[in-house]
C-alpha atoms as a PDB file:
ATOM      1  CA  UNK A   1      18.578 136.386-145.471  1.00  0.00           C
ATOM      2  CA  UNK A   2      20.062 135.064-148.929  1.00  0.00           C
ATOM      3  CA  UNK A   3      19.920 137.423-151.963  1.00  0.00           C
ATOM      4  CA  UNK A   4      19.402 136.265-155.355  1.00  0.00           C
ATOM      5  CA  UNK A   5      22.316 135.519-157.889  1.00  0.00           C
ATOM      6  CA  UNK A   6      21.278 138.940-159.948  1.00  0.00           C
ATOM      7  CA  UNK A   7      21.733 140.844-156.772  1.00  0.00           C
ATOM      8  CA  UNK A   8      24.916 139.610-155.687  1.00  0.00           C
ATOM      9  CA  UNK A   9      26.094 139.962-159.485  1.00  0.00           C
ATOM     10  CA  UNK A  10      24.428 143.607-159.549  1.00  0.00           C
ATOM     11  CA  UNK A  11      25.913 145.113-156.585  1.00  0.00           C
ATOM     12  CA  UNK A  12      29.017 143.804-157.361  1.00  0.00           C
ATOM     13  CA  UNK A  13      29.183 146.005-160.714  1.00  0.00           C
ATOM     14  CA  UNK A  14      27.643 148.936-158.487  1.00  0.00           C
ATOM     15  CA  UNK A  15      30.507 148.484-156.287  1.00  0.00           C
ATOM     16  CA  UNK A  16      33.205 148.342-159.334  1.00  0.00           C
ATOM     17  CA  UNK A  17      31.863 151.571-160.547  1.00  0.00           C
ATOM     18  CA  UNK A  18      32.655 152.992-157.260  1.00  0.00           C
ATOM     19  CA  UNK A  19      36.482 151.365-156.922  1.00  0.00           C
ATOM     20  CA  UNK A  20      37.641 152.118-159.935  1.00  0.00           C
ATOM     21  CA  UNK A  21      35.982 154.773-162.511  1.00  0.00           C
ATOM     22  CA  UNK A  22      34.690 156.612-159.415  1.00  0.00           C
ATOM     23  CA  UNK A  23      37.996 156.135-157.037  1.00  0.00           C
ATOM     24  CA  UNK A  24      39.129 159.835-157.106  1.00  0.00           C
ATOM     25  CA  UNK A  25      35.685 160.285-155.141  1.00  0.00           C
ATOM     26  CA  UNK A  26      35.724 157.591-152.971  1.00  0.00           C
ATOM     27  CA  UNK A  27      39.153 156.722-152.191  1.00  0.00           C
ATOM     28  CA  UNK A  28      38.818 158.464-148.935  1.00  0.00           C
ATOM     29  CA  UNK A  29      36.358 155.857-148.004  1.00  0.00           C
ATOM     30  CA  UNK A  30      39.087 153.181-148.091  1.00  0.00           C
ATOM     31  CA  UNK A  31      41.633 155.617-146.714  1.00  0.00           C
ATOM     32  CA  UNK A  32      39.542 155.416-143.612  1.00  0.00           C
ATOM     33  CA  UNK A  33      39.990 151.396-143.287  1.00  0.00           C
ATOM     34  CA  UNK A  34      43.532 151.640-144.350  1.00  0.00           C
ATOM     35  CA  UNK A  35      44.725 154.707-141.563  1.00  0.00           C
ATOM     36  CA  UNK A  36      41.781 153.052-139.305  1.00  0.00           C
ATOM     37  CA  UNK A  37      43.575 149.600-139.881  1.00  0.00           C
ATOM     38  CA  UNK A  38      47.135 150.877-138.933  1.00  0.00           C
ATOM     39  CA  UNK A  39      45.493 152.051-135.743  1.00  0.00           C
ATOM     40  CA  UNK A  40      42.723 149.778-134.485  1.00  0.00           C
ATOM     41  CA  UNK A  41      45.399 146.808-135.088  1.00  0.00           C
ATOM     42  CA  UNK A  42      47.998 148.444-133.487  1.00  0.00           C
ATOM     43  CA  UNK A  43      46.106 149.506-130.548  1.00  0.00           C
ATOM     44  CA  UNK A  44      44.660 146.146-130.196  1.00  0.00           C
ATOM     45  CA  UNK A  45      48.523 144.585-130.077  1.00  0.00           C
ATOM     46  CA  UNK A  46      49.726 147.078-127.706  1.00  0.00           C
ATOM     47  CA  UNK A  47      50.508 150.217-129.947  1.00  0.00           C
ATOM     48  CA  UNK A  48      49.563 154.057-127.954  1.00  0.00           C
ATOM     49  CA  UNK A  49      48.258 155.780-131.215  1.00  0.00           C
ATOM     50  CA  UNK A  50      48.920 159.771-131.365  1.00  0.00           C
ATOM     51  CA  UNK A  51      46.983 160.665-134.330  1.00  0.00           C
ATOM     52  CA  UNK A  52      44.956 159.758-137.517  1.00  0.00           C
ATOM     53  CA  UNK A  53      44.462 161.934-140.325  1.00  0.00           C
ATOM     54  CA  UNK A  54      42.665 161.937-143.180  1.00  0.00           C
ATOM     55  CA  UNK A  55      43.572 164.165-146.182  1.00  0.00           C
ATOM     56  CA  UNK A  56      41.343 165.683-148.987  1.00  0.00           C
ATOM     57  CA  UNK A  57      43.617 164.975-151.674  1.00  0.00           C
ATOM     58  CA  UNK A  58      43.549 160.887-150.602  1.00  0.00           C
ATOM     59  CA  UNK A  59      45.613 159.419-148.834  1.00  0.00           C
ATOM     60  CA  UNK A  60      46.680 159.827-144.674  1.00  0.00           C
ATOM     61  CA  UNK A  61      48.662 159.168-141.950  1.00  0.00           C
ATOM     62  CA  UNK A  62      48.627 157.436-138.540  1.00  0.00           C
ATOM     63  CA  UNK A  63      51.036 158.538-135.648  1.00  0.00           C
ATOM     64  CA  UNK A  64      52.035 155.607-133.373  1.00  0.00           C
ATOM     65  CA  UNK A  65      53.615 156.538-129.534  1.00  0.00           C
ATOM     66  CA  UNK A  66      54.537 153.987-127.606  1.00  0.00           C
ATOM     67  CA  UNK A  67      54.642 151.014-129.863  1.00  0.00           C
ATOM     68  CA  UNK A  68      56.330 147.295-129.414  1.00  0.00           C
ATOM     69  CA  UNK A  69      57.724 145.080-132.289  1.00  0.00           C
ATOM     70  CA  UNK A  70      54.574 142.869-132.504  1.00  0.00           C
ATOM     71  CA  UNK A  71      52.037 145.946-132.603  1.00  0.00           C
ATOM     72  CA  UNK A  72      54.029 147.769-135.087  1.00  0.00           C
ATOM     73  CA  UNK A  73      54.642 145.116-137.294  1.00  0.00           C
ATOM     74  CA  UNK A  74      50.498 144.008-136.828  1.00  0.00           C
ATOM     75  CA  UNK A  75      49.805 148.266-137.647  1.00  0.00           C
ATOM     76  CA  UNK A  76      52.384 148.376-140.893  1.00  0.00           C
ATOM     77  CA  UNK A  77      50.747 145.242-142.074  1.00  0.00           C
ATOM     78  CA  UNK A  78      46.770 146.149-141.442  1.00  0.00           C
ATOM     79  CA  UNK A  79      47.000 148.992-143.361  1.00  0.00           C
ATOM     80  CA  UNK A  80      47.166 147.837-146.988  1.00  0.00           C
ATOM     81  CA  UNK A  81      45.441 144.896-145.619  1.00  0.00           C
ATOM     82  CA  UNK A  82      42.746 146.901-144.109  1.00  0.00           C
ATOM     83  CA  UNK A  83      39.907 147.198-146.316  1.00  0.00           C
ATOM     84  CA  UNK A  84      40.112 143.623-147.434  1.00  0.00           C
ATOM     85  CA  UNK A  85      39.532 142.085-143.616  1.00  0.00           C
ATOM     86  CA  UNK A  86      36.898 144.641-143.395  1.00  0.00           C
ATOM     87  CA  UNK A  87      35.077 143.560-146.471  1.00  0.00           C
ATOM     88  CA  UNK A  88      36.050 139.578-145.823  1.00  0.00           C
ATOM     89  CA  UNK A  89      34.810 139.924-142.440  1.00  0.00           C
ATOM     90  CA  UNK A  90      31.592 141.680-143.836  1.00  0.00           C
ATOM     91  CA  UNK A  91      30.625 138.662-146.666  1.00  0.00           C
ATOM     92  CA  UNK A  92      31.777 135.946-143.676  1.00  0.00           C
ATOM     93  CA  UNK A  93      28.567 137.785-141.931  1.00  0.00           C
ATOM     94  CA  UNK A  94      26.051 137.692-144.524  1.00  0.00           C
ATOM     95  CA  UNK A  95      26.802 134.053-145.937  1.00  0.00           C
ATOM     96  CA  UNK A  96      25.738 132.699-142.691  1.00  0.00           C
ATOM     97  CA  UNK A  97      22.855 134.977-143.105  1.00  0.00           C
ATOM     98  CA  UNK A  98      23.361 137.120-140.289  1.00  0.00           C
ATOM     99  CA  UNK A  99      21.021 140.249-140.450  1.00  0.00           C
ATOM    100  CA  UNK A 100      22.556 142.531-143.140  1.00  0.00           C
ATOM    101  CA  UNK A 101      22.035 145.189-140.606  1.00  0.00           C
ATOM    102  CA  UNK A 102      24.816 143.688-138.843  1.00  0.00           C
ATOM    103  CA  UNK A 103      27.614 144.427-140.966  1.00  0.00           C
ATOM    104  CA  UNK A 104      26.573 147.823-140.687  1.00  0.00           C
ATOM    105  CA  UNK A 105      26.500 148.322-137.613  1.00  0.00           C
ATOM    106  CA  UNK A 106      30.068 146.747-137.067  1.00  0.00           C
ATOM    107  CA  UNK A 107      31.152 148.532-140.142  1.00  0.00           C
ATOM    108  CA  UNK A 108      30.033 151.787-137.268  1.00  0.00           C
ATOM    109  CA  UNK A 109      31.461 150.779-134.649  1.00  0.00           C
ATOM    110  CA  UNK A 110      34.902 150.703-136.786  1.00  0.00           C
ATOM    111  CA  UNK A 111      34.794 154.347-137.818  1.00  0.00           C
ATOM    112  CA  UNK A 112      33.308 155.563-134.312  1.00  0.00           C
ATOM    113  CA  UNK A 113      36.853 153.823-133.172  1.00  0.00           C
ATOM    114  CA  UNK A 114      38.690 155.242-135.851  1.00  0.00           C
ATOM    115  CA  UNK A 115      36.663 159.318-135.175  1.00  0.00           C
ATOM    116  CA  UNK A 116      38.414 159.123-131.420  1.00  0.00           C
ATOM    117  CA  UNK A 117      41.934 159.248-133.299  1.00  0.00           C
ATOM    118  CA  UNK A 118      41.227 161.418-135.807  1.00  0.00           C
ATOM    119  CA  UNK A 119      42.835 164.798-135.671  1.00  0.00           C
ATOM    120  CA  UNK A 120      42.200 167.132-138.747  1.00  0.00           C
ATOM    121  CA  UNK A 121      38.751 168.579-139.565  1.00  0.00           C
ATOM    122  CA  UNK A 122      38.734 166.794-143.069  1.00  0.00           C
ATOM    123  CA  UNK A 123      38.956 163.515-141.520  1.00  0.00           C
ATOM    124  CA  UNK A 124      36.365 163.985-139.111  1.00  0.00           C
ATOM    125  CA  UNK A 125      33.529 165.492-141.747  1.00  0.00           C
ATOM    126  CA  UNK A 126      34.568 162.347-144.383  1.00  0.00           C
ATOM    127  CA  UNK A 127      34.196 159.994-141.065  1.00  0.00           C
ATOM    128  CA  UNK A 128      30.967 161.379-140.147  1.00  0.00           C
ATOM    129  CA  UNK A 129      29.235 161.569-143.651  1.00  0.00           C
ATOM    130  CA  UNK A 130      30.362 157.764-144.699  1.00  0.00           C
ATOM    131  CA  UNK A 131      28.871 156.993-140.920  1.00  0.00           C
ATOM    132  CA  UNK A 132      25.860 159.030-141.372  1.00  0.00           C
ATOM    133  CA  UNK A 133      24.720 157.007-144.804  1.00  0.00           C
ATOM    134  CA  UNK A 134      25.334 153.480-143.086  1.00  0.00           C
ATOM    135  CA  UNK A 135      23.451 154.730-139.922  1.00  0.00           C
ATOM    136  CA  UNK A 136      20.333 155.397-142.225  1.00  0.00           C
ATOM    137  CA  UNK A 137      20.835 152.570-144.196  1.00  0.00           C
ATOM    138  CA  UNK A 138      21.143 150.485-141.045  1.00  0.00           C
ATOM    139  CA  UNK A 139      18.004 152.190-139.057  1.00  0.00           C
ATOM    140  CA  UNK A 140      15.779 153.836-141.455  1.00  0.00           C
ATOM    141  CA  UNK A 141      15.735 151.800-144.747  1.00  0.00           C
ATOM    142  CA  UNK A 142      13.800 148.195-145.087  1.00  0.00           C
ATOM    143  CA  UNK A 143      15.328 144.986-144.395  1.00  0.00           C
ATOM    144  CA  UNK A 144      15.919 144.450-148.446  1.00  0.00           C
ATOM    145  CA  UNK A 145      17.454 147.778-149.003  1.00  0.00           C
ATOM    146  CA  UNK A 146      20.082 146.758-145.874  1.00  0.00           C
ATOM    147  CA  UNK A 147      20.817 143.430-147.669  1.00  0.00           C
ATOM    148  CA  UNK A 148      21.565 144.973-150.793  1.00  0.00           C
ATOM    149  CA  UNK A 149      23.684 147.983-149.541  1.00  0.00           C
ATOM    150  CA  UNK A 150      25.629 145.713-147.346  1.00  0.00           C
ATOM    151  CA  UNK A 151      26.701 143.714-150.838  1.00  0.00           C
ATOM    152  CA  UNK A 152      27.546 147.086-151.967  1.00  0.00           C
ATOM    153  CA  UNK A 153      29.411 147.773-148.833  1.00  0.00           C
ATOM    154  CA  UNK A 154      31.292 144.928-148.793  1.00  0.00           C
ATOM    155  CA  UNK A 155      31.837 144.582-152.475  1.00  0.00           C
ATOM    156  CA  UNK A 156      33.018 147.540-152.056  1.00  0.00           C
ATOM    157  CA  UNK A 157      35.726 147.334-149.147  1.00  0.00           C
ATOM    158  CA  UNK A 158      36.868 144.129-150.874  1.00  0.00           C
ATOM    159  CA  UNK A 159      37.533 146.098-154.574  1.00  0.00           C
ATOM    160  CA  UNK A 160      39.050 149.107-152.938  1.00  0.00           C
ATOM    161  CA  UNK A 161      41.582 147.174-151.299  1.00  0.00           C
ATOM    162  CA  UNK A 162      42.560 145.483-153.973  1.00  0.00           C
ATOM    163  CA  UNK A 163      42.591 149.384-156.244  1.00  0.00           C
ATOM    164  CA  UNK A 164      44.800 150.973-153.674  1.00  0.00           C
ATOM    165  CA  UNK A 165      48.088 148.722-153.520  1.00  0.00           C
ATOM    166  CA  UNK A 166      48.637 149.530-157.469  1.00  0.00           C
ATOM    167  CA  UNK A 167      49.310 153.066-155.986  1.00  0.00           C
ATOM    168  CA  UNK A 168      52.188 151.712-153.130  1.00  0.00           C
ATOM    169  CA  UNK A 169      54.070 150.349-156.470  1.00  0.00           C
ATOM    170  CA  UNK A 170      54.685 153.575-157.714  1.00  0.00           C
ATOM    171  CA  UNK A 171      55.050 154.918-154.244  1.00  0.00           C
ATOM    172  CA  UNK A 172      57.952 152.686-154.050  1.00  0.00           C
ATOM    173  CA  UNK A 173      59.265 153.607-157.535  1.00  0.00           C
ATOM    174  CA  UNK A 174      59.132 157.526-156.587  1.00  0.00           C
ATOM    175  CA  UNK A 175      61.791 156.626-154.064  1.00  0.00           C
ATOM    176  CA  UNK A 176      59.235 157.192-150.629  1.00  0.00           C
ATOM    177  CA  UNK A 177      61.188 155.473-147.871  1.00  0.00           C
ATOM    178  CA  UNK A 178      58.193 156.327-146.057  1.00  0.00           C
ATOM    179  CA  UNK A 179      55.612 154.128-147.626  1.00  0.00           C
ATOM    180  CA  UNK A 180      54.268 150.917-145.457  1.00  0.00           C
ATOM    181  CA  UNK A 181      56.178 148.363-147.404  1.00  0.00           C
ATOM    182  CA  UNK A 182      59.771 150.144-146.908  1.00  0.00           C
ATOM    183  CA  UNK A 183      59.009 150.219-143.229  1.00  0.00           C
ATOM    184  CA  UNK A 184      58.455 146.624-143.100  1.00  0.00           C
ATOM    185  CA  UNK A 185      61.462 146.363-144.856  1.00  0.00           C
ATOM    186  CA  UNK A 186      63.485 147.533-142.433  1.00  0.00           C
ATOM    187  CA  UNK A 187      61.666 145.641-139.454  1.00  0.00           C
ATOM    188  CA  UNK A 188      62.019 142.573-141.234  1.00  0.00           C
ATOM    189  CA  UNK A 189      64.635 142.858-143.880  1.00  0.00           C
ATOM    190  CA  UNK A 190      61.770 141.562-146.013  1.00  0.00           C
ATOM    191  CA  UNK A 191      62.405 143.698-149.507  1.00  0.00           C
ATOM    192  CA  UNK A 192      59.286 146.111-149.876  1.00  0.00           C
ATOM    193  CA  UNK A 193      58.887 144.360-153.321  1.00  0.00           C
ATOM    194  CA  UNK A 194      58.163 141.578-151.563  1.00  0.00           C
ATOM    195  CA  UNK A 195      55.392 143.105-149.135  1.00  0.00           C
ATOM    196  CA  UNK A 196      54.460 144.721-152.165  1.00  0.00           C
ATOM    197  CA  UNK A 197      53.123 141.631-153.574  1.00  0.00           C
ATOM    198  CA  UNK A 198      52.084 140.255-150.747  1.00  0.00           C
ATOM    199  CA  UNK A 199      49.564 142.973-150.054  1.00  0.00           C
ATOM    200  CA  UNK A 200      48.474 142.360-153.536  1.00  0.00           C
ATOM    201  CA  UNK A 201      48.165 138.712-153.479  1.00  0.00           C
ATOM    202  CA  UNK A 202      46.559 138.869-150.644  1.00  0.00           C
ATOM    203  CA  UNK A 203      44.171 141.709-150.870  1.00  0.00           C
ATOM    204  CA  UNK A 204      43.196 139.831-154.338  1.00  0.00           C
ATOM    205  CA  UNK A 205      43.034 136.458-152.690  1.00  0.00           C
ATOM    206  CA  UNK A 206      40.669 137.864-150.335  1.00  0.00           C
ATOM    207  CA  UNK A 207      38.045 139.785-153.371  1.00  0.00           C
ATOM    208  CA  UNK A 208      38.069 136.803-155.103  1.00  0.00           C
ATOM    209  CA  UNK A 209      37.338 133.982-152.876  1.00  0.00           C
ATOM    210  CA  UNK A 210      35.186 136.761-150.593  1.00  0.00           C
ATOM    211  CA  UNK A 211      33.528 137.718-153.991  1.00  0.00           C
ATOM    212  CA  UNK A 212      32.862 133.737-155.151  1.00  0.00           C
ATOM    213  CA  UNK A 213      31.627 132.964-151.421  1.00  0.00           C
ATOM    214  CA  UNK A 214      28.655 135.868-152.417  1.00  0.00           C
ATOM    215  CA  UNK A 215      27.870 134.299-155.446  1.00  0.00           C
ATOM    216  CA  UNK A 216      27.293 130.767-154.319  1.00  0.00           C
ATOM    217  CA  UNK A 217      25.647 131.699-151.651  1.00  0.00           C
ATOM    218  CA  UNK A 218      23.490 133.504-153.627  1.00  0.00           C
ATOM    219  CA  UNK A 219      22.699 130.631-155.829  1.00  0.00           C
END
């Protein structure tokens, strides 16, 4: 089900609102595909994850145990990275006109993976009411107010990732040895700089070709 050019262009500016004017309210949103990156990556590469939290302020923190070269280096990288494959993956879906309600769902099935780790109260309340608004979006609203709020959604994802690595530059400049990029540094001897702008590049990369691949389909 294809949307028209105004909607894609519409709920793009919807979702801009929320990434950057509004990102002191919803940057736990993304914090949640960042942390829930490190972890569901990880895990999936062989890493035993101890903990997730989520903290009011923004930000969090994931907790590896038992953890192997490959599924560390696959966490430290899907954290920045997160948001963006989330989102990517999203528009991938509704470009081939899968049901909107799809990327929902999926989108649930992410943070239900991500609520099993989680470990503070915080993170389990901002887990449960982002959840609780895509479940009734997903299985109470009408098939056009899905599509739409999935372009939101996804619009979304793809703009916060890009908004967040800004914040690991002056992460880095404070001096935090323990930010993503300065671990990575000294798995790979890769200069955080370096991942810095790769994070960037990439998490751009992926809004604007994931962003164009809305429009035209749109058209």
């Amino acid at each position: 089900m294809a949307g028209s050019l105004g909607m894609a262009w519409s709920t793009g500016v919807v979702a801009f609102v929320a990434a950057v004017p509004l990102w002191r309210y919803t940057t736990n949103a993304i914090t949640i595909a960042h942390e829930g990156g490190h972890a569901v990556f990880g895990w999936m590469f062989g890493t035993a994850v101890k903990h997730v939290k989520i903290f009011h302020a923004g930000g969090g923190e994931m907790l590896p145990g038992r953890e192997n070269a490959v599924s560390k280096f696959v966490s430290l990288v899907a954290g920045y990275l997160g948001p963006s494959i989330i989102g990517f993956a999203g528009v991938q879906l509704l470009v081939r006109d899968f049901d909107p309600r799809a990327v929902l769902l999926l989108s649930l099935a992410f943070l239900a993976a991500v609520l099993i780790m989680v470990r503070n109260l915080f993170g389990v309340f901002v887990i449960l009411f982002v959840g609780a608004i895509l479940w009734v979006v997903a299985m109470r609203s009408t098939e056009p107010v899905q599509l739409v709020f999935a372009h939101v959604w996804v619009w979304f994802l793809l703009m916060g990732g890009a908004r967040q690595v800004p914040e690991l530059f002056w992460t880095i400049h404070s001096g935090d040895n323990g930010n993503d990029a300065a671990q990575l540094q000294g798995q790979t001897l890769i200069g955080d700089v370096v991942w810095l702008f790769l994070f960037w590049l990439l998490s751009l990369g992926a809004l604007v070709y994931g962003g164009a691949m809305l429009l035209r389909h749109a058209t």
